[in-house]
Protein backbone atom coordinates (compact mmCIF):
# COMPACT_ATOMS: atom_id res chain seq x y z
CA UNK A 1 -23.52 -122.88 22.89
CA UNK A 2 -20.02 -123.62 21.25
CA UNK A 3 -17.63 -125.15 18.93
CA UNK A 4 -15.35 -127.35 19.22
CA UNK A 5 -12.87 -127.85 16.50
CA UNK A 6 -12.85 -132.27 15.88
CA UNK A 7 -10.57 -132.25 13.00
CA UNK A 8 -9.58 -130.82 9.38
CA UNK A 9 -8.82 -132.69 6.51
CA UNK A 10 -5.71 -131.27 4.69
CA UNK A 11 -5.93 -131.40 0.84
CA UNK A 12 -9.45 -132.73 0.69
CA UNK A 13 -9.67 -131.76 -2.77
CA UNK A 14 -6.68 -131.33 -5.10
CA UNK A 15 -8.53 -127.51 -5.70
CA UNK A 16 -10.25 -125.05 -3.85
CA UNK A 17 -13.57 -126.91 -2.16
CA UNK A 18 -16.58 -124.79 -2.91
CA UNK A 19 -20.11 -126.36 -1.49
CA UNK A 20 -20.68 -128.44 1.25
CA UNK A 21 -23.89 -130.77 2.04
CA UNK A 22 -24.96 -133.26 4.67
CA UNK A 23 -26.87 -136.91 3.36
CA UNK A 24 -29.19 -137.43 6.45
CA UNK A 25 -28.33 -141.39 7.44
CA UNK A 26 -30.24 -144.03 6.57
CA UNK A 27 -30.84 -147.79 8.02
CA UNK A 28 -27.25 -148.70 6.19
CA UNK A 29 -25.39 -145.68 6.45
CA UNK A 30 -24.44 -142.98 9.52
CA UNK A 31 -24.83 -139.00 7.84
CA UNK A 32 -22.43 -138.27 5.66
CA UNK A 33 -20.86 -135.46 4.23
CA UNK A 34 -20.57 -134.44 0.27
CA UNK A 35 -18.72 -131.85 -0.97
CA UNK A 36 -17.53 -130.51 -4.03
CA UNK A 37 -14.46 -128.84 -5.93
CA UNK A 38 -13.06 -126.53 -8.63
CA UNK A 39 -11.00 -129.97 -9.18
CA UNK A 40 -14.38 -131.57 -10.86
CA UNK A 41 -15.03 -133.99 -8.15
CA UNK A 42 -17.57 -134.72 -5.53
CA UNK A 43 -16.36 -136.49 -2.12
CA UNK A 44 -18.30 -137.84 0.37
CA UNK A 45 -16.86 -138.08 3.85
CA UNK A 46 -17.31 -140.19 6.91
CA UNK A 47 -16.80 -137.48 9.72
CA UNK A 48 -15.74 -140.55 12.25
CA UNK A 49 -12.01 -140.77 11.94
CA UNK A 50 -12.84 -138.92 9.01
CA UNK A 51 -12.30 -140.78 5.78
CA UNK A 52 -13.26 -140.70 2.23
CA UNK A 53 -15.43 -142.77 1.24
CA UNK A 54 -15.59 -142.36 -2.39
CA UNK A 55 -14.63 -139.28 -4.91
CA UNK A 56 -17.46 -139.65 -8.00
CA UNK A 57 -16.71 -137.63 -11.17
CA UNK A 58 -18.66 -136.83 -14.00
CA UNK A 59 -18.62 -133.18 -14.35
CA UNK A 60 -15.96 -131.30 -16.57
CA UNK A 61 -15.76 -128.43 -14.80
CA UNK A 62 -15.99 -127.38 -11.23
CA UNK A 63 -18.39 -128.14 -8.74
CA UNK A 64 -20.41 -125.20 -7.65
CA UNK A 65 -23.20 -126.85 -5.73
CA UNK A 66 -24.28 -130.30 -3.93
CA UNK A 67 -27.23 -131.34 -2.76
CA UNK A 68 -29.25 -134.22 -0.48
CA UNK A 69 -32.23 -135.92 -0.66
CA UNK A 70 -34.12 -136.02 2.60
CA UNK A 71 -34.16 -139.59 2.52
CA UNK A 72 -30.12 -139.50 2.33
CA UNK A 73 -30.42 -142.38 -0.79
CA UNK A 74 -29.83 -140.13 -3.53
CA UNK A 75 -27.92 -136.34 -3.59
CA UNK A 76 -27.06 -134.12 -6.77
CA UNK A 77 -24.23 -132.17 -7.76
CA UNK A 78 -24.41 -129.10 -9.67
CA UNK A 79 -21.24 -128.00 -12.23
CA UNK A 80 -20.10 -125.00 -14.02
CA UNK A 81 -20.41 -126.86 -17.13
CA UNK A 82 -24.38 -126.67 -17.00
CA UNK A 83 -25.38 -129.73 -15.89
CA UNK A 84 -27.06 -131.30 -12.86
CA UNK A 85 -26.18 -134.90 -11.88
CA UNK A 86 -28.15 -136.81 -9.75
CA UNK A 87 -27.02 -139.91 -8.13
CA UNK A 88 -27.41 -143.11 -5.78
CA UNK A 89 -25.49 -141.90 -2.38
CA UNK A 90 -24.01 -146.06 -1.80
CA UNK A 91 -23.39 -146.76 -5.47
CA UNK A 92 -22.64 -143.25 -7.42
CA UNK A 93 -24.33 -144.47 -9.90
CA UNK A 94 -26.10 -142.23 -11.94
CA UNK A 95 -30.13 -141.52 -11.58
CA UNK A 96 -30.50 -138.54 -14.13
CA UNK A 97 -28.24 -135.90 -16.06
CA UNK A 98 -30.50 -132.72 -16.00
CA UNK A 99 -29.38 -129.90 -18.38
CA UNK A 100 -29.09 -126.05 -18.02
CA UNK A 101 -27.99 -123.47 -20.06
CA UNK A 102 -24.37 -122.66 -19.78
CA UNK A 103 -23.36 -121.97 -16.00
CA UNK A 104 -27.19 -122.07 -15.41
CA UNK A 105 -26.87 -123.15 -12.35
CA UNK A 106 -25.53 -122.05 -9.13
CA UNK A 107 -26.99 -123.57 -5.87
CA UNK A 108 -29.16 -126.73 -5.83
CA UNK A 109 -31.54 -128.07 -2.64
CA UNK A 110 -34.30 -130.69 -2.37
CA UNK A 111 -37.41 -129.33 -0.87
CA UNK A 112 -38.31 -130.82 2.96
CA UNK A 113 -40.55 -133.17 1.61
CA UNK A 114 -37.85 -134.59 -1.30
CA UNK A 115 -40.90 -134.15 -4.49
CA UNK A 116 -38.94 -131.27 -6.08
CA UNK A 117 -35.55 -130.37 -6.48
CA UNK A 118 -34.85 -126.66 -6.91
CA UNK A 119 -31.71 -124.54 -9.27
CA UNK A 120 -31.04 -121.35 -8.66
CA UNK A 121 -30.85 -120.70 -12.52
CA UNK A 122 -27.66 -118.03 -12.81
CA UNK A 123 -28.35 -115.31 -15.75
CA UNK A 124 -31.56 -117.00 -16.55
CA UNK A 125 -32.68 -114.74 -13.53
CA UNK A 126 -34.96 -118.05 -12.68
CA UNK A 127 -35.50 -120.50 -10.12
CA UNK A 128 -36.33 -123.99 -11.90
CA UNK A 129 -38.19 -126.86 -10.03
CA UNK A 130 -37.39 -130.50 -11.07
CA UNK A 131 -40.11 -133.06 -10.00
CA UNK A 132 -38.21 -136.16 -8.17
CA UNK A 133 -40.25 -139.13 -9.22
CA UNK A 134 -39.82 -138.67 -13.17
CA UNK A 135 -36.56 -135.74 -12.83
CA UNK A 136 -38.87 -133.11 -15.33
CA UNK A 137 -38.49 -129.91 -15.28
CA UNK A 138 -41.80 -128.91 -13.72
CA UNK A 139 -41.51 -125.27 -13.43
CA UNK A 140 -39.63 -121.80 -14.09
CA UNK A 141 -40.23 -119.05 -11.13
CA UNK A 142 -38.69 -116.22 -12.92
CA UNK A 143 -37.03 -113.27 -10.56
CA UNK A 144 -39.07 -109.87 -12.08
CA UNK A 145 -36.88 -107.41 -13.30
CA UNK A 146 -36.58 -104.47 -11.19
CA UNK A 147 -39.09 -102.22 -11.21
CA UNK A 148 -38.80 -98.69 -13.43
CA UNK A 149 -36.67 -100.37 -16.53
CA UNK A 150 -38.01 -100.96 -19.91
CA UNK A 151 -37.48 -104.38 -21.26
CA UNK A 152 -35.22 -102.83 -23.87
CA UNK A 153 -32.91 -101.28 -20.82
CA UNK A 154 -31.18 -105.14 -20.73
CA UNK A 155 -27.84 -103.41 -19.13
CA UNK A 156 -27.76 -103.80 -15.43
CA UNK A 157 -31.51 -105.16 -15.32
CA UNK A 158 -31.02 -108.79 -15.21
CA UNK A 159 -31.50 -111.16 -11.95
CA UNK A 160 -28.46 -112.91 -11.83
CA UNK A 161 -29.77 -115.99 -9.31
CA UNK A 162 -26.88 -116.75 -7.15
CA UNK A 163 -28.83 -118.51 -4.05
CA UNK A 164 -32.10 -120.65 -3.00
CA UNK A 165 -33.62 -121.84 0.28
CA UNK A 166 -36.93 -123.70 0.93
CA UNK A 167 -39.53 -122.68 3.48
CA UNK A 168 -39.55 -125.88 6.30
CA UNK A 169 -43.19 -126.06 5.17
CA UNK A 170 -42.08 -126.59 0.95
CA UNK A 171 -44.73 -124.05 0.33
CA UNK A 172 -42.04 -120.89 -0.71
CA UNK A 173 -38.78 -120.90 -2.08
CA UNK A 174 -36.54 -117.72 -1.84
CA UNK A 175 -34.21 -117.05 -4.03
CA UNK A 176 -30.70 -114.61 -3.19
CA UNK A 177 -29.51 -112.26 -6.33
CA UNK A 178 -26.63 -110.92 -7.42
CA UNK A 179 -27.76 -106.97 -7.05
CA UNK A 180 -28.68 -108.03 -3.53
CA UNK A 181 -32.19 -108.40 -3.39
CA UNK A 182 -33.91 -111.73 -2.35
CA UNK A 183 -37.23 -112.79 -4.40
CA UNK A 184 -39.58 -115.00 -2.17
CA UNK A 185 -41.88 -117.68 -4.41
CA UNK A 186 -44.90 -118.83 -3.62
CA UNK A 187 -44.52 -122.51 -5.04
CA UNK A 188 -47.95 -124.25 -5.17
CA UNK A 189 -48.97 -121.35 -7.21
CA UNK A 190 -45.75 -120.68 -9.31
CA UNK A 191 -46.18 -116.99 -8.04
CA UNK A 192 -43.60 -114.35 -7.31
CA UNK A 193 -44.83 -112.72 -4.03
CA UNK A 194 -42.36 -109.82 -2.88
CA UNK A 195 -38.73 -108.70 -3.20
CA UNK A 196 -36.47 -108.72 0.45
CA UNK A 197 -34.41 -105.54 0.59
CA UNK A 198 -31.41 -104.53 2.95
CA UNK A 199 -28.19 -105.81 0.95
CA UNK A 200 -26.64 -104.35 -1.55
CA UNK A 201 -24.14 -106.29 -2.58
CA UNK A 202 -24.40 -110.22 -3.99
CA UNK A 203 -26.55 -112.50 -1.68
CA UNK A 204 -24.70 -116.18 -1.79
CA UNK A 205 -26.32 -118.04 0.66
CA UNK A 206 -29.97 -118.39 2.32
CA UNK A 207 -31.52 -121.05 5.13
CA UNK A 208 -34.77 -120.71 7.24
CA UNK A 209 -34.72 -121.03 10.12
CA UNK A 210 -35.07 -124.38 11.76
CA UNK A 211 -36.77 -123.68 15.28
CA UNK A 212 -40.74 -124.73 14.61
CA UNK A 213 -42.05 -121.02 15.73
CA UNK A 214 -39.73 -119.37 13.31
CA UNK A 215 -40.52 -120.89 9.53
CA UNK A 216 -40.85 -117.44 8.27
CA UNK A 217 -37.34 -116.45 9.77
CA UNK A 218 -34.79 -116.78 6.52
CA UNK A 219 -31.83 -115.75 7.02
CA UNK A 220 -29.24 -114.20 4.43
CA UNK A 221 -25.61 -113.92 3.69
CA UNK A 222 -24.11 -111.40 1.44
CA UNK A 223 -20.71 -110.01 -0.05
CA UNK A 224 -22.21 -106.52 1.92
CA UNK A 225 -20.78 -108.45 5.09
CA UNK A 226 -23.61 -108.47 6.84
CA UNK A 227 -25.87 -111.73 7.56
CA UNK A 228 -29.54 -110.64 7.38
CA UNK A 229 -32.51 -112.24 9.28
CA UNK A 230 -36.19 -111.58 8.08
CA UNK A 231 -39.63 -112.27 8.27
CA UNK A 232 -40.16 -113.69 5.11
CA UNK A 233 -43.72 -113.43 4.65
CA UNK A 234 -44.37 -109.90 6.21
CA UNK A 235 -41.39 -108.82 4.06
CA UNK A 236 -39.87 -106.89 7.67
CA UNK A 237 -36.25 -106.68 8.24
CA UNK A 238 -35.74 -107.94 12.06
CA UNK A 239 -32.11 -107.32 12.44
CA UNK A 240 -28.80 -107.03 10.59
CA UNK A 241 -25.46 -108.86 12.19
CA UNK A 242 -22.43 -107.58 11.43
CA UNK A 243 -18.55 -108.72 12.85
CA UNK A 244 -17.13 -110.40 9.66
CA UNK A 245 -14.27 -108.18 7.74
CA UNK A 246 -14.91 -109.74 4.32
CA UNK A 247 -17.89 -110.90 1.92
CA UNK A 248 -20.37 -113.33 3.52
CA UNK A 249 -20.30 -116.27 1.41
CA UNK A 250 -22.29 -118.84 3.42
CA UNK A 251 -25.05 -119.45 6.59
CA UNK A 252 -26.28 -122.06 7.98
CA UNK A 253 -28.59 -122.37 11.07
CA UNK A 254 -27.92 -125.00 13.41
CA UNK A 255 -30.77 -128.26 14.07
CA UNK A 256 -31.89 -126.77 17.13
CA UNK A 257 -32.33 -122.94 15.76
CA UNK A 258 -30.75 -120.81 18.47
CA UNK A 259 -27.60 -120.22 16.47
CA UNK A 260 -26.51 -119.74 13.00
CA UNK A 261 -22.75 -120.26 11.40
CA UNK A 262 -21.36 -118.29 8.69
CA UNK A 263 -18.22 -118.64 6.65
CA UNK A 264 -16.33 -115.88 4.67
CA UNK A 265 -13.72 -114.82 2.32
CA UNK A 266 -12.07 -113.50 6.00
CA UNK A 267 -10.78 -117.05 6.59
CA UNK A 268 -13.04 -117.31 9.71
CA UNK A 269 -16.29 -119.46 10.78
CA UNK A 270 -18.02 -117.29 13.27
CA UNK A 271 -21.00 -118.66 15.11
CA UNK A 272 -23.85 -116.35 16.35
CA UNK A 273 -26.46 -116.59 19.21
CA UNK A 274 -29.24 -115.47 17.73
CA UNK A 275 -30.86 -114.36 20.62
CA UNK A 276 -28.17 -111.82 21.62
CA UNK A 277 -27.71 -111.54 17.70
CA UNK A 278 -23.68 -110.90 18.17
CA UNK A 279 -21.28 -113.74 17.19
CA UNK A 280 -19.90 -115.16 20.06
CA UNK A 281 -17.22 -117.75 18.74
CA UNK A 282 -14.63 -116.87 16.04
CA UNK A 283 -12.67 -120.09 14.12
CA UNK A 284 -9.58 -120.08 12.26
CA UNK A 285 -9.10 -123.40 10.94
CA UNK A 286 -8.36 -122.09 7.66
CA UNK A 287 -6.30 -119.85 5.76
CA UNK A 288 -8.22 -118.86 2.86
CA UNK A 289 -12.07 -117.68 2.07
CA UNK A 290 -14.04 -120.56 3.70
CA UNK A 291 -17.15 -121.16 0.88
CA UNK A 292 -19.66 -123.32 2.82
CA UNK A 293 -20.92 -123.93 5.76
CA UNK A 294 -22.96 -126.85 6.81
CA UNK A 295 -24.65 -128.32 10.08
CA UNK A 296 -25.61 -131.92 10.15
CA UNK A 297 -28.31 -133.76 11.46
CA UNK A 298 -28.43 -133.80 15.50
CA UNK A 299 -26.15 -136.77 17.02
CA UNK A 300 -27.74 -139.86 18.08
CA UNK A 301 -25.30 -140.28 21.07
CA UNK A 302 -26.91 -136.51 22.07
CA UNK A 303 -29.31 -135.14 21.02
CA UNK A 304 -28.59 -131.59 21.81
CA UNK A 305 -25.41 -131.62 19.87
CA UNK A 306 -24.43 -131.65 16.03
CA UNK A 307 -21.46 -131.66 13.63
CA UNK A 308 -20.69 -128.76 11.69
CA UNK A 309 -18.82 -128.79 8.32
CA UNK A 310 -16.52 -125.94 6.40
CA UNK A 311 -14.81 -126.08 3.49
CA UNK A 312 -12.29 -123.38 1.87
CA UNK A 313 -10.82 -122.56 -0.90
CA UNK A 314 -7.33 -124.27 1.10
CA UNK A 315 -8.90 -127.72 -0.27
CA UNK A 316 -9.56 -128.88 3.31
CA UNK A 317 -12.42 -129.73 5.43
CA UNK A 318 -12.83 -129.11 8.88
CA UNK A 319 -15.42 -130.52 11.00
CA UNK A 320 -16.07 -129.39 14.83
CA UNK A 321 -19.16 -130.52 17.32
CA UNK A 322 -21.76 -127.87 18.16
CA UNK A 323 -23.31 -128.05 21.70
């Protein structure tokens, strides 16, 4: 397995880009690629050549988060001034504003099945689930307090929610902290079911793994500097994988699920076999902490190969093919 830098798009964003997201392609459309910036906007990019294909605004602050609908017709974008927009992909028009409390929301993502769309809900210390069809809030998984403090004891207790991921299967939804512990939802039921420990330091990003034997594989990325992979479900630590000099700030895990990619406040993409669990690429495409990355659907021209997106706080985007 490898990378192999395509190209990177200088001053993608007049600021620094901070979230990255692939819109699966549709009968119209091939995948595209959204991202969003400190400068307000969302972009979404045509990785052939690549080009812009439209810049939507609508937020007054930066972009912290974007989103896409499984069905690749509609995508949200999350902002630091508390609100969630959700839009058509072709038109930008917009579907529904939903509101947060201020910066009540830091990462957004549609579950598998595209019925709920999930916040991680900031120093609400929540999770909240928006249902798709009507765009209601539907449901608040709250992150329990650690255990030992008083309700009074509000210094140092809260959850601040930083990170979500969705179980392949829709059924669980984990959810990455800032004191480094993950909380793992079980949805149908609204229930908290266990606390993930091994970081200690803010979690900022969190994907399960892809491969079909390995839905209860999640894997985590944390300002610790050390990317995390678990069994979700029996609550066990498998291994810890360690090589970047900086915070972790994003994983992603690649269509096939043999590899994962990470980007850091290092400057570097590293990509990791997960079966020797060491990383066994390192990129340098760009010169400041690299916020997202993202892996996009598998090519139709091969099968066995896929795009991967970063984006940095150097405003540009870099794309390179994974095979």
């Amino acid at each position: 397995m490898k990378l192999a830098p395509l190209n990177t798009v200088q001053n993608a964003h007049d600021d620094s880009v901070w979230t990255a997201a692939w819109v699966p392609a549709t009968e119209v459309s091939p995948p595209l690629l959204l991202t969003g910036s400190l400068d307000e906007t969302v972009r979404l990019w045509n990785p052939e050549g690549p080009e812009k294909v439209q810049t939507n605004t609508g937020h007054c602050l930066g972009v912290v988060s974007v989103a896409a609908h499984p069905s690749g017709r509609i995508a949200a974008s999350a902002s630091i001034d508390s609100f969630i927009r959700v839009f058509d992909v072709a038109t930008n028009n917009t579907i529904a504003t939903l509101e947060a409390p201020p910066s009540e929301v830091w990462q957004l993502q549609f579950n598998p099945q595209g019925t709920t769309l999930a916040a991680a809900g900031g120093g609400s210390a929540s999770v909240k689930l928006w249902d798709t069809a009507e765009w209601k809030l539907i449901a608040a998984l709250e992150v329990p307090r650690p255990e030992g403090l008083k309700p009074s004891e509000k210094s140092g207790s809260k959850k601040f929610a930083l990170s979500v991921a969705w179980s392949p299967d829709g059924r669980q939804i984990a959810c990455g902290s800032m004191d480094g512990t993950i909380s793992v939802f079980d949805v149908p039921r609204g229930k908290f079911m266990h606390h993930l420990e091994g970081h200690c330091l803010p979690v900022r990003s969190l994907v399960y793994s892809s491969a079909p034997l390995d839905s209860r594989v999640l894997f985590s990325a944390s300002d610790d500097g050390h990317v995390h992979v678990y069994d979700a479900e029996r609550k066990t630590l498998i291994t810890s994988m360690s090589g970047h000099s900086s915070w972790v700030l994003s994983v992603d895990v690649s269509p096939d699920g043999a590899a994962i990619a990470t980007g850091s406040s290092d400057k570097t993409v590293r990509l990791w076999d997960l079966k020797m669990r060491a990383a066994t690429q390192i990129l340098t495409s760009h010169n400041d902490q690299v916020w997202a990355v993202a892996f996009g659907p598998p090519l139709r021209t091969d099968v066995r190969s896929c795009l991967l997106a970063s984006v940095s706080d150097d405003k540009s985007v870099s794309f390179y093919k994974y095979s």
